[in-house]
N, C-alpha and C. Protein backbone atom coordinates (compact mmCIF):
# COMPACT_ATOMS: atom_id res chain seq x y z
N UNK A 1 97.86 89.04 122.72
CA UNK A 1 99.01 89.88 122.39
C UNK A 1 99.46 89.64 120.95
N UNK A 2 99.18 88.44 119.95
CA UNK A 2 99.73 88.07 119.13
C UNK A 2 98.53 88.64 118.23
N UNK A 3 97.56 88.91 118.49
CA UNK A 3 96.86 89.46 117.06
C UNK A 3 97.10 91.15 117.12
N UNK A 4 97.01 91.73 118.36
CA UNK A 4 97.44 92.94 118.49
C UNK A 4 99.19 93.39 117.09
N UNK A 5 99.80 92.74 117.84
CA UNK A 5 100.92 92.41 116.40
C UNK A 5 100.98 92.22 115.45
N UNK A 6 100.03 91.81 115.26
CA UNK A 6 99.69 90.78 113.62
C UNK A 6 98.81 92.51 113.10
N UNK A 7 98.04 93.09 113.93
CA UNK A 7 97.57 94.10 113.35
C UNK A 7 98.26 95.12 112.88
N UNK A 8 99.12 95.34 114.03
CA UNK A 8 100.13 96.39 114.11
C UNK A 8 100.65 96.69 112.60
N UNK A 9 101.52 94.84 112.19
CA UNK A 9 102.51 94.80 111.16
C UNK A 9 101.41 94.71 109.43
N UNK A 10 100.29 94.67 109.97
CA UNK A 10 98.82 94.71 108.67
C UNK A 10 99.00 95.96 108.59
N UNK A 11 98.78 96.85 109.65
CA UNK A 11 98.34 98.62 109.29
C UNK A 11 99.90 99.37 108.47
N UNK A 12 100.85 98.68 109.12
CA UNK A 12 102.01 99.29 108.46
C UNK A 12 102.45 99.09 107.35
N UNK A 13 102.11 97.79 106.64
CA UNK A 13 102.43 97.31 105.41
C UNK A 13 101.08 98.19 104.60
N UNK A 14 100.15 98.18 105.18
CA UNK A 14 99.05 98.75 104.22
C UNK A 14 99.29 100.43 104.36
N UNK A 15 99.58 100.61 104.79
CA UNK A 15 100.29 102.59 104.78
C UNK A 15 101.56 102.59 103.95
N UNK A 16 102.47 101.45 103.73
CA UNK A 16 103.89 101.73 103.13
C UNK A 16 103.33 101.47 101.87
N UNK A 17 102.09 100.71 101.34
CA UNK A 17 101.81 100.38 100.46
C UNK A 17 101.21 101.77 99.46
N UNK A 18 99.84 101.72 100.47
CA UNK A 18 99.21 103.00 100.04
C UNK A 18 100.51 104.78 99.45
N UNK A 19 101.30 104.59 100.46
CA UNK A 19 102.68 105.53 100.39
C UNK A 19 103.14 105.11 98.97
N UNK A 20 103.59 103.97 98.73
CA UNK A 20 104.03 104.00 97.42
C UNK A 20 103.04 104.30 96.30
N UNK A 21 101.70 103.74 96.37
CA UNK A 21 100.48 104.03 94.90
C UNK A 21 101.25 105.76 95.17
N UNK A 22 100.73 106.18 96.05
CA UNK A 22 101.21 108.04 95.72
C UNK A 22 101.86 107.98 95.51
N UNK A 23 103.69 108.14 95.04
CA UNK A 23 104.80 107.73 94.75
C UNK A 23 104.53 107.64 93.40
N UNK A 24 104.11 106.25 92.99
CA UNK A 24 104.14 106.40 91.71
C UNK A 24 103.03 107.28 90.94
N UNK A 25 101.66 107.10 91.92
CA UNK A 25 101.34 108.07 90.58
C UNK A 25 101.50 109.84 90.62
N UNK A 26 102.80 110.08 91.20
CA UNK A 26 103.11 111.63 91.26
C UNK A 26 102.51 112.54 92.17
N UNK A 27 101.70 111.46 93.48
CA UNK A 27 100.69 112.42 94.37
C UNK A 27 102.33 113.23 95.09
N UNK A 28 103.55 112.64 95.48
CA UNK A 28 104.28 113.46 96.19
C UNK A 28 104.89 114.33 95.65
N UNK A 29 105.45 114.78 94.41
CA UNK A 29 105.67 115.84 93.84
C UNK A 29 104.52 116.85 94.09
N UNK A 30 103.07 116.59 93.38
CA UNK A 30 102.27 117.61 93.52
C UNK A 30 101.98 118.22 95.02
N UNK A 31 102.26 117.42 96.03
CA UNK A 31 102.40 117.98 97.22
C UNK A 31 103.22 118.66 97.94
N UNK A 32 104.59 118.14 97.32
CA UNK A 32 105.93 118.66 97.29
C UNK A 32 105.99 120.51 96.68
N UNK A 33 105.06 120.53 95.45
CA UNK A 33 104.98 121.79 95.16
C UNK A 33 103.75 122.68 95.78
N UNK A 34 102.77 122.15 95.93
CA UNK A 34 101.52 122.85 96.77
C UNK A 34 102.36 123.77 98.30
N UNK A 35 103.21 122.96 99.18
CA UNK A 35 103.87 123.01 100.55
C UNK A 35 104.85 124.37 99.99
N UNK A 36 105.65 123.99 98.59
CA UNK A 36 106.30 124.98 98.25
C UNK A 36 105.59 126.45 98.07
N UNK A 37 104.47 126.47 97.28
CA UNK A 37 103.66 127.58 97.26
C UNK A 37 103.20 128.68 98.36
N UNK A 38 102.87 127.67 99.51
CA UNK A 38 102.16 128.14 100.71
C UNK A 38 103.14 128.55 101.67
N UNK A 39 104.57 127.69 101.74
CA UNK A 39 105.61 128.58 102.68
C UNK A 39 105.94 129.96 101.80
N UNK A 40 106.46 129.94 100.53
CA UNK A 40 105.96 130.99 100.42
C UNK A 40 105.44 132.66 100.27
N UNK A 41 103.98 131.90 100.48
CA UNK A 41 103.51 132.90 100.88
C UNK A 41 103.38 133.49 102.19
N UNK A 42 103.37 132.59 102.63
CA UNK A 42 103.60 132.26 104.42
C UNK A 42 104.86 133.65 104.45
N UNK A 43 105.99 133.63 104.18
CA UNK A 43 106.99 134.49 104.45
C UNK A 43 106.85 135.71 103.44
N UNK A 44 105.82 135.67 102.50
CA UNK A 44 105.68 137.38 101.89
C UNK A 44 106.33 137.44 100.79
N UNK A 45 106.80 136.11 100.20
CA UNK A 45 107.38 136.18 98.53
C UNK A 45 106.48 135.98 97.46
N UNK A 46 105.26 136.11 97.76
CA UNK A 46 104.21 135.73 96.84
C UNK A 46 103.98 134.59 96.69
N UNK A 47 103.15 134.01 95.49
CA UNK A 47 102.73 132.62 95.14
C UNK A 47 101.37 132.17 94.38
């Protein structure tokens, strides 16, 4: 049960981690605007 945990709190630190490299190097803005583009068009305002 104790390595199951130990994994758990490995995979989450290595995703909050990975989360921040995008963060800083601007991957969430550019995604932030891609999502903007596609709703959208999604509703017929162009894009």
């Amino acid at each position: 049960m104790r390595r199951i945990k130990i994994l758990q709190i490995s995979l989450v630190l290595l995703g909050l981690i990975f989360i921040a490299a995008g963060v800083i190097m601007g991957e969430a803005r550019e995604i932030f605007e891609k999502a903007t583009i596609i709703c959208m068009e999604c509703i017929g305002l162009g894009g």
